[in-house]
PDB file of N, CA and C in Angstrom:
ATOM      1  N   UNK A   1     110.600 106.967  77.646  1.00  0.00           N
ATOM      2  CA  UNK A   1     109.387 106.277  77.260  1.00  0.00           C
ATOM      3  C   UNK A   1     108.758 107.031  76.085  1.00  0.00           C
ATOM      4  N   UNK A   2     108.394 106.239  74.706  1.00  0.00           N
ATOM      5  CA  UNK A   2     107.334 107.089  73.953  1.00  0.00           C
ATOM      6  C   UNK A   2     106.171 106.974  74.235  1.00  0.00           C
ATOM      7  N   UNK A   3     105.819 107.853  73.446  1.00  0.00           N
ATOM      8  CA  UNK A   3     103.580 108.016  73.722  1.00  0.00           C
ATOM      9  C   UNK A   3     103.416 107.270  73.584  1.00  0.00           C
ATOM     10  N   UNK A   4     103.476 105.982  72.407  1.00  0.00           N
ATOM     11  CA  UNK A   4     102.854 104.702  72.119  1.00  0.00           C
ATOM     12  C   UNK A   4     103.275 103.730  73.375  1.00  0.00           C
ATOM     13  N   UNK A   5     104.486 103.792  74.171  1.00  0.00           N
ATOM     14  CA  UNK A   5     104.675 103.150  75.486  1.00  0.00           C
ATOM     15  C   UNK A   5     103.855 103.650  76.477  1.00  0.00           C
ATOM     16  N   UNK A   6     103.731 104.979  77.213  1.00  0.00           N
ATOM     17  CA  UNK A   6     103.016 105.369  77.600  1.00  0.00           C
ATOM     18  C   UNK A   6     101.398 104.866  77.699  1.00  0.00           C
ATOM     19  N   UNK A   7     101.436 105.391  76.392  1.00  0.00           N
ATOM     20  CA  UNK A   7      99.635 105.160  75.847  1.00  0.00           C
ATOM     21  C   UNK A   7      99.229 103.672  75.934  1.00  0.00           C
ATOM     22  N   UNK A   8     100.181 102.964  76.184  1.00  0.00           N
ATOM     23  CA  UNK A   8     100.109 101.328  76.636  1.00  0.00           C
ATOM     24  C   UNK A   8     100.000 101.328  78.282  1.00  0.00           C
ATOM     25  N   UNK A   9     100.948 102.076  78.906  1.00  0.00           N
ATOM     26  CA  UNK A   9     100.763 101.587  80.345  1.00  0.00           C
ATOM     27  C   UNK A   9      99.930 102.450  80.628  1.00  0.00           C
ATOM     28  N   UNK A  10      98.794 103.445  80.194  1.00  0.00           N
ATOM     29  CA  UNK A  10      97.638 104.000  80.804  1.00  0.00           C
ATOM     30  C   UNK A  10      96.351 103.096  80.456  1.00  0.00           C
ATOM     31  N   UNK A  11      96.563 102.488  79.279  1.00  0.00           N
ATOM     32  CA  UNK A  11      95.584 101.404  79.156  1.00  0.00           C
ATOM     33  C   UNK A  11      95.754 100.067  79.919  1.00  0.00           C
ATOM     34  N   UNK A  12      96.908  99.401  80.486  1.00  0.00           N
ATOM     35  CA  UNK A  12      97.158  98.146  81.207  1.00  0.00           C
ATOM     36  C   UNK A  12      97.178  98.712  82.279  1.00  0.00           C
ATOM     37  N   UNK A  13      97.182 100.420  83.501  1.00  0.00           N
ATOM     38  CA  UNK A  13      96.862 100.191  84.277  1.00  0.00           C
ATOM     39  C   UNK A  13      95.630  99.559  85.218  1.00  0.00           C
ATOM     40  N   UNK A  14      95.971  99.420  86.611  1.00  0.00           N
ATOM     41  CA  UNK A  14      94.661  98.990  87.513  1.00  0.00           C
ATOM     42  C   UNK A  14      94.073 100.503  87.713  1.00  0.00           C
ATOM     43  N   UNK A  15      93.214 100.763  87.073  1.00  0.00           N
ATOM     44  CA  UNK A  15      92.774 102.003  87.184  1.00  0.00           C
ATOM     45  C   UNK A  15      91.508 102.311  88.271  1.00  0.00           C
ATOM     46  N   UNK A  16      91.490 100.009  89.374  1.00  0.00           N
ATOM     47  CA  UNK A  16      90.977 100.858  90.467  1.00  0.00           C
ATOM     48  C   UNK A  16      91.778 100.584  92.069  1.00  0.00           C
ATOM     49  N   UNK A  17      93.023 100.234  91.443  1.00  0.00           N
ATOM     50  CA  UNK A  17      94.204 100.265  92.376  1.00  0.00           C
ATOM     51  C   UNK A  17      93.822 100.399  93.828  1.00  0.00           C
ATOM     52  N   UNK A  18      93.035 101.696  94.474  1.00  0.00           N
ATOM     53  CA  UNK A  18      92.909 102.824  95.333  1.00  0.00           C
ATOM     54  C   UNK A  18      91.863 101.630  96.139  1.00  0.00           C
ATOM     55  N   UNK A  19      90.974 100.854  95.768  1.00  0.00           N
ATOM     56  CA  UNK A  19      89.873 100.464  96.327  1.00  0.00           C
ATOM     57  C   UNK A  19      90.349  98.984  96.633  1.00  0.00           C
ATOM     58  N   UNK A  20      91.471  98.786  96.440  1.00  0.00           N
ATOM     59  CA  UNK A  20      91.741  97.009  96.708  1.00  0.00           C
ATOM     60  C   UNK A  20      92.217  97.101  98.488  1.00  0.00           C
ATOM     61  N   UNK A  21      91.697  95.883  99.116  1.00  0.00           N
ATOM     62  CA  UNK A  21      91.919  95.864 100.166  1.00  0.00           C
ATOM     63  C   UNK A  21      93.439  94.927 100.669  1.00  0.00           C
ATOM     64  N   UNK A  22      93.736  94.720  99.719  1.00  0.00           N
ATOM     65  CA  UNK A  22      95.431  94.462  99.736  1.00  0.00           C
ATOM     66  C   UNK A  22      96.358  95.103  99.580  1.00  0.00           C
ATOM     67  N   UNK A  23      97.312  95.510 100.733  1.00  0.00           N
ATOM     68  CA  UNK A  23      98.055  96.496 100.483  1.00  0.00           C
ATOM     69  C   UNK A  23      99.491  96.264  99.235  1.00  0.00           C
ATOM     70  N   UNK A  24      99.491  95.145  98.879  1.00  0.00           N
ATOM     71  CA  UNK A  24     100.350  94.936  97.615  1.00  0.00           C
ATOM     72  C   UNK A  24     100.122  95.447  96.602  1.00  0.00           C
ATOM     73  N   UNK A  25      98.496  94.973  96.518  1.00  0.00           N
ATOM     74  CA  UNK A  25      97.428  95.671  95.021  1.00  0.00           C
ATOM     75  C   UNK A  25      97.734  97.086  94.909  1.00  0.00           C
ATOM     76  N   UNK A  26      97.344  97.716  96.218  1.00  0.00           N
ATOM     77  CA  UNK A  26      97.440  99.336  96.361  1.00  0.00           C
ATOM     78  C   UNK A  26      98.899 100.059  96.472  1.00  0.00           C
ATOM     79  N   UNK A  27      99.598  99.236  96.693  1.00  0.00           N
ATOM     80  CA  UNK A  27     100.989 100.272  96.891  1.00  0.00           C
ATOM     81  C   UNK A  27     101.780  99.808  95.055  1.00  0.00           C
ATOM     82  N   UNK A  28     101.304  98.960  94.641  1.00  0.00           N
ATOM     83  CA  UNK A  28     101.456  98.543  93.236  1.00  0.00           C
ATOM     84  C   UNK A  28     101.073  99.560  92.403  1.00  0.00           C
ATOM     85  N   UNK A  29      99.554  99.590  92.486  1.00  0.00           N
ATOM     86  CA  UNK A  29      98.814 100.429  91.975  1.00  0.00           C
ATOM     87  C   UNK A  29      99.370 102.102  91.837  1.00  0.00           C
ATOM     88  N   UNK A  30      99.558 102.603  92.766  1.00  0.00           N
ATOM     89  CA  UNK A  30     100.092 103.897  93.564  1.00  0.00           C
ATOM     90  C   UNK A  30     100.921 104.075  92.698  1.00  0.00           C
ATOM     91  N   UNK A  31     102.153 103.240  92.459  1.00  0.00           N
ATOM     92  CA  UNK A  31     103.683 103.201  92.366  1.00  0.00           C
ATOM     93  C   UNK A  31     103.278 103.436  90.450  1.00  0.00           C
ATOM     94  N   UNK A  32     102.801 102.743  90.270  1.00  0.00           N
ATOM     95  CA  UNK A  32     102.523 102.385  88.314  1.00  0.00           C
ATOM     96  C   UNK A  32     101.816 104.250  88.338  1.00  0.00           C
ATOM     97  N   UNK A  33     100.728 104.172  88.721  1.00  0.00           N
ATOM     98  CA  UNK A  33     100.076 105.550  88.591  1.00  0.00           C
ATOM     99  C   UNK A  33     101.097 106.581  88.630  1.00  0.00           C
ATOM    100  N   UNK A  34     101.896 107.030  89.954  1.00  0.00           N
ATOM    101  CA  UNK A  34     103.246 107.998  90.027  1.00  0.00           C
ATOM    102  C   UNK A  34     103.892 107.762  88.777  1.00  0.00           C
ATOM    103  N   UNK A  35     104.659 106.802  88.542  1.00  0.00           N
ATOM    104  CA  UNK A  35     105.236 106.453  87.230  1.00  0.00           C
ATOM    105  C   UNK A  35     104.538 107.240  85.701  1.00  0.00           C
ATOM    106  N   UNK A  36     103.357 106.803  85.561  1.00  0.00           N
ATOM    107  CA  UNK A  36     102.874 107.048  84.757  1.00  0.00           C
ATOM    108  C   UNK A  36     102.830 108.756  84.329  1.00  0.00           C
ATOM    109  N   UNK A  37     102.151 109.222  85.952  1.00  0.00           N
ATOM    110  CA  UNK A  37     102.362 111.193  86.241  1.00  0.00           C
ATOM    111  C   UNK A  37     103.667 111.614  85.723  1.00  0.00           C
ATOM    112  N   UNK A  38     104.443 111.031  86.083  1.00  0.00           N
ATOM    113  CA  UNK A  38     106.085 111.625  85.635  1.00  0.00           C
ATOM    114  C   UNK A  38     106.087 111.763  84.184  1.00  0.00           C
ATOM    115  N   UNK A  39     105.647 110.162  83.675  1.00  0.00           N
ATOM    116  CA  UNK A  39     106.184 110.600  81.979  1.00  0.00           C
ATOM    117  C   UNK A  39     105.060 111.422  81.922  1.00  0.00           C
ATOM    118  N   UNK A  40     103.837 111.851  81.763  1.00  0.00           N
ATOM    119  CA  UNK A  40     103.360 112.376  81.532  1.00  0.00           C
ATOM    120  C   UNK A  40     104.025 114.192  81.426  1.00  0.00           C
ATOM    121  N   UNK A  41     104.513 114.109  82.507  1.00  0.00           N
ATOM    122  CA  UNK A  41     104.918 115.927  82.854  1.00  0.00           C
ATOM    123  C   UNK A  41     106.459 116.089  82.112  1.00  0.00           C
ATOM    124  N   UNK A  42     106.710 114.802  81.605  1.00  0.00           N
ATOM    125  CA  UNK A  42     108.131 114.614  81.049  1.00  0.00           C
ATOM    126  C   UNK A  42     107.711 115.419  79.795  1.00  0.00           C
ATOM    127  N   UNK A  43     106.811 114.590  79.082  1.00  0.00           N
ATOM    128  CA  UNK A  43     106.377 114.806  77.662  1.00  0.00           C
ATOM    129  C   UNK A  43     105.962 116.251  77.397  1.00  0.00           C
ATOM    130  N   UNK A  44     104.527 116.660  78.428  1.00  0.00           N
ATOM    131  CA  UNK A  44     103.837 117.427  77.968  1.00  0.00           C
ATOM    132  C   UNK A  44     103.997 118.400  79.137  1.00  0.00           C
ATOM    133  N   UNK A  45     104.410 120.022  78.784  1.00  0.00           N
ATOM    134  CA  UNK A  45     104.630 121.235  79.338  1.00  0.00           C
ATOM    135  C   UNK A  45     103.143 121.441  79.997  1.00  0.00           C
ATOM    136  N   UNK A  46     102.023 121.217  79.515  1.00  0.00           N
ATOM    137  CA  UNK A  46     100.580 122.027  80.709  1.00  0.00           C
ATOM    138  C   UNK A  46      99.658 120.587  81.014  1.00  0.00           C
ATOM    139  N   UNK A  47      99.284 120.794  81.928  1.00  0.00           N
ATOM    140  CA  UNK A  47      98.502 119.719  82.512  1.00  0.00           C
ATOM    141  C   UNK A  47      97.021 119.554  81.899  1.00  0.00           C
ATOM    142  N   UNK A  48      96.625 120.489  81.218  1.00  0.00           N
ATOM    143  CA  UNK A  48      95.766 120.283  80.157  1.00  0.00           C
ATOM    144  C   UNK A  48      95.884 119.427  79.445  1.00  0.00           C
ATOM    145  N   UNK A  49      97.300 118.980  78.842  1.00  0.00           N
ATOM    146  CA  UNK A  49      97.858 118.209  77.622  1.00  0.00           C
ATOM    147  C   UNK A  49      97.893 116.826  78.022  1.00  0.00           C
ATOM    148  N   UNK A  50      98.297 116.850  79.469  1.00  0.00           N
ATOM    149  CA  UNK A  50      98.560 115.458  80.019  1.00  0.00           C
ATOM    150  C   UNK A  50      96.888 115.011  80.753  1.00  0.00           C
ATOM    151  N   UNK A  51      96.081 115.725  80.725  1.00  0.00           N
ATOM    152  CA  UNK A  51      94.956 115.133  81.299  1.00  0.00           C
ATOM    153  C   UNK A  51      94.301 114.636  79.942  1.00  0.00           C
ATOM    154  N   UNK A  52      94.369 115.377  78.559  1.00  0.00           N
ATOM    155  CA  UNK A  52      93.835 115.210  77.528  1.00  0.00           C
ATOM    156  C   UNK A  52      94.380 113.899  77.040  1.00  0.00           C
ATOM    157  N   UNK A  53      95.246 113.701  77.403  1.00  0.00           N
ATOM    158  CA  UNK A  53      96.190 112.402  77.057  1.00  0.00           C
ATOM    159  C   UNK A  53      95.963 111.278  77.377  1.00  0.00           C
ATOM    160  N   UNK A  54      95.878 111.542  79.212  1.00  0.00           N
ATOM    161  CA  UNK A  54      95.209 110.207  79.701  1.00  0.00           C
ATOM    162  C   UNK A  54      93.847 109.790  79.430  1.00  0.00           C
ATOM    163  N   UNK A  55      93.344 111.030  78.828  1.00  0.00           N
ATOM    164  CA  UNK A  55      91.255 110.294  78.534  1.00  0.00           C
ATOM    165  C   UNK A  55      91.549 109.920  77.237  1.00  0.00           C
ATOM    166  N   UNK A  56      92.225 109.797  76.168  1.00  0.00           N
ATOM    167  CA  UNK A  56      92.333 109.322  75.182  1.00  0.00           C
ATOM    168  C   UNK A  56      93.055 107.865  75.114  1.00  0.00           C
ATOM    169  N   UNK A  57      93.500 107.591  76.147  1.00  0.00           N
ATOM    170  CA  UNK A  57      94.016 105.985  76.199  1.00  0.00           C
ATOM    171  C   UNK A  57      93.740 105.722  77.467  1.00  0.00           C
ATOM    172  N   UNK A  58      92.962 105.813  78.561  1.00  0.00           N
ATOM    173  CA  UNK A  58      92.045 105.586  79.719  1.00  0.00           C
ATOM    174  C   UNK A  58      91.112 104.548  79.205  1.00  0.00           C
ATOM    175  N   UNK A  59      90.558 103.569  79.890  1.00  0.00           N
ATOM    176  CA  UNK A  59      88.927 103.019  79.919  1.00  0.00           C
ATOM    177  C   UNK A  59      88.136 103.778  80.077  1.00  0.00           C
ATOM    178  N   UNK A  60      86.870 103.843  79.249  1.00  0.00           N
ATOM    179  CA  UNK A  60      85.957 104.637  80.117  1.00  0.00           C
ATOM    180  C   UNK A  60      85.329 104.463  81.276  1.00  0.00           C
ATOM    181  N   UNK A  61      85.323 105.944  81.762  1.00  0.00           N
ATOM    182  CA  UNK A  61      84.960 106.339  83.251  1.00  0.00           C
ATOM    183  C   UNK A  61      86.177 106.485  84.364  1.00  0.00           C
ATOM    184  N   UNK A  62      87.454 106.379  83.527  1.00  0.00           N
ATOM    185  CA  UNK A  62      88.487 106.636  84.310  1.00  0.00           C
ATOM    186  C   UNK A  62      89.156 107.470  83.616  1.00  0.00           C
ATOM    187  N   UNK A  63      88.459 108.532  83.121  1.00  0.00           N
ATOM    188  CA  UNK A  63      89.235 109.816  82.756  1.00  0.00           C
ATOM    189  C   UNK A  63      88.556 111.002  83.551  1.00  0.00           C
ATOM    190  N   UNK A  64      89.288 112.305  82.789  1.00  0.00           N
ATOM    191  CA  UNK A  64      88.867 113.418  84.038  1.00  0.00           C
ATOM    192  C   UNK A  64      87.800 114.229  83.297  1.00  0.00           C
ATOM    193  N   UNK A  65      86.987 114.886  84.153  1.00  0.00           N
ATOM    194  CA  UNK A  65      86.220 115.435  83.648  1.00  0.00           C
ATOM    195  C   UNK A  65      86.017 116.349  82.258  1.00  0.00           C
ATOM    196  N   UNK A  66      85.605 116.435  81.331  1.00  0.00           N
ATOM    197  CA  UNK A  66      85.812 117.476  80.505  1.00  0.00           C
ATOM    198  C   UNK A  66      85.387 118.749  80.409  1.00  0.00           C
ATOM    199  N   UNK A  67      84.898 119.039  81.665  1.00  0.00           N
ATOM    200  CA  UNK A  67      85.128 120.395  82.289  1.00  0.00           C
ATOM    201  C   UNK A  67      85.910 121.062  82.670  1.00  0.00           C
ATOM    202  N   UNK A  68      86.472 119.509  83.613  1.00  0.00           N
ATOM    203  CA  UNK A  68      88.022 120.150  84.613  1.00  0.00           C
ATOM    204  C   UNK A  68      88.799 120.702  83.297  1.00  0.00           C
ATOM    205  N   UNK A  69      89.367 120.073  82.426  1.00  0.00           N
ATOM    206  CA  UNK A  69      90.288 119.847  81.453  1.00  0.00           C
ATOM    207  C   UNK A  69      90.022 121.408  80.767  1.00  0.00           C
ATOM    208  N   UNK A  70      88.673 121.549  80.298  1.00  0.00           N
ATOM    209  CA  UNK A  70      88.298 123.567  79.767  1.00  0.00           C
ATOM    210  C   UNK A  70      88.795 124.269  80.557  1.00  0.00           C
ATOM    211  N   UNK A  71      88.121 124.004  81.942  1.00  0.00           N
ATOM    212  CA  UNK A  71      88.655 125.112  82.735  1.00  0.00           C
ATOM    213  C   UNK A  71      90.216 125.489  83.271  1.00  0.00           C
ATOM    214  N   UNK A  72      91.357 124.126  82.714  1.00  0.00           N
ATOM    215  CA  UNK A  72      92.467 124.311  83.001  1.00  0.00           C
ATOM    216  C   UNK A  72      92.894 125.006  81.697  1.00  0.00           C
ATOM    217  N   UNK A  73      92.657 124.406  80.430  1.00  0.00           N
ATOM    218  CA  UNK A  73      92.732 125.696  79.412  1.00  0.00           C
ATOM    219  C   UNK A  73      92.143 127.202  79.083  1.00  0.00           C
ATOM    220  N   UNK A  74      91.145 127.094  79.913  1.00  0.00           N
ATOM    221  CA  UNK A  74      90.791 128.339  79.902  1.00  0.00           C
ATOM    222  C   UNK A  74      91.502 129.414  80.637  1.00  0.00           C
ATOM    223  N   UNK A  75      92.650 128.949  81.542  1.00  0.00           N
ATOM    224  CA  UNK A  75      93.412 129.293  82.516  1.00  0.00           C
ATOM    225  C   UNK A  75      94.712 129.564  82.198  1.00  0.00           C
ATOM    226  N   UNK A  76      95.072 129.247  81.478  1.00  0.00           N
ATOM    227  CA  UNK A  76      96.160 128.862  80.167  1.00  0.00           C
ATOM    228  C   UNK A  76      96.920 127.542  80.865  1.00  0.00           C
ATOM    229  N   UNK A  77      96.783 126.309  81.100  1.00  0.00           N
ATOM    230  CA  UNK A  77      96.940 125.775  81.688  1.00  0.00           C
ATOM    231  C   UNK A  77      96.726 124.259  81.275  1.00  0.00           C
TER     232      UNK A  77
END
């Protein structure tokens, strides 16, 4: 997968998967998200890189904190 593929299926995910009361929605959801973690750790060696990644092609309010993200580089990480 490239970044520009990637950077597509973090923007077309259901990014609220977790809260649907259908278990199709949610085990869908689950399955795309895992998917997504993999290329992520495929691409990028520290989880800094891959969290920075997903808030840059995320919706907002479905990225990670930008604290968490310092404090994993501050960690070397």
């Amino acid at each position: 997968m490239t970044k520009k593929e990637l950077s597509q299926a973090i923007k077309n995910h259901d990014h609220h998967w977790q809260f649907s009361d259908d278990h199709r929605v949610w085990s869908g959801g689950r399955a795309h998200r895992d998917m997504i973690l993999e290329e992520l750790e495929k691409m990028f060696n520290k989880k800094s890189e891959r969290l920075i990644f997903w808030n840059e092609h995320a919706p907002k309010g479905s990225g990670y904190a930008k604290s968490y993200i310092q404090e994993l580089i501050d960690n070397g990480n």
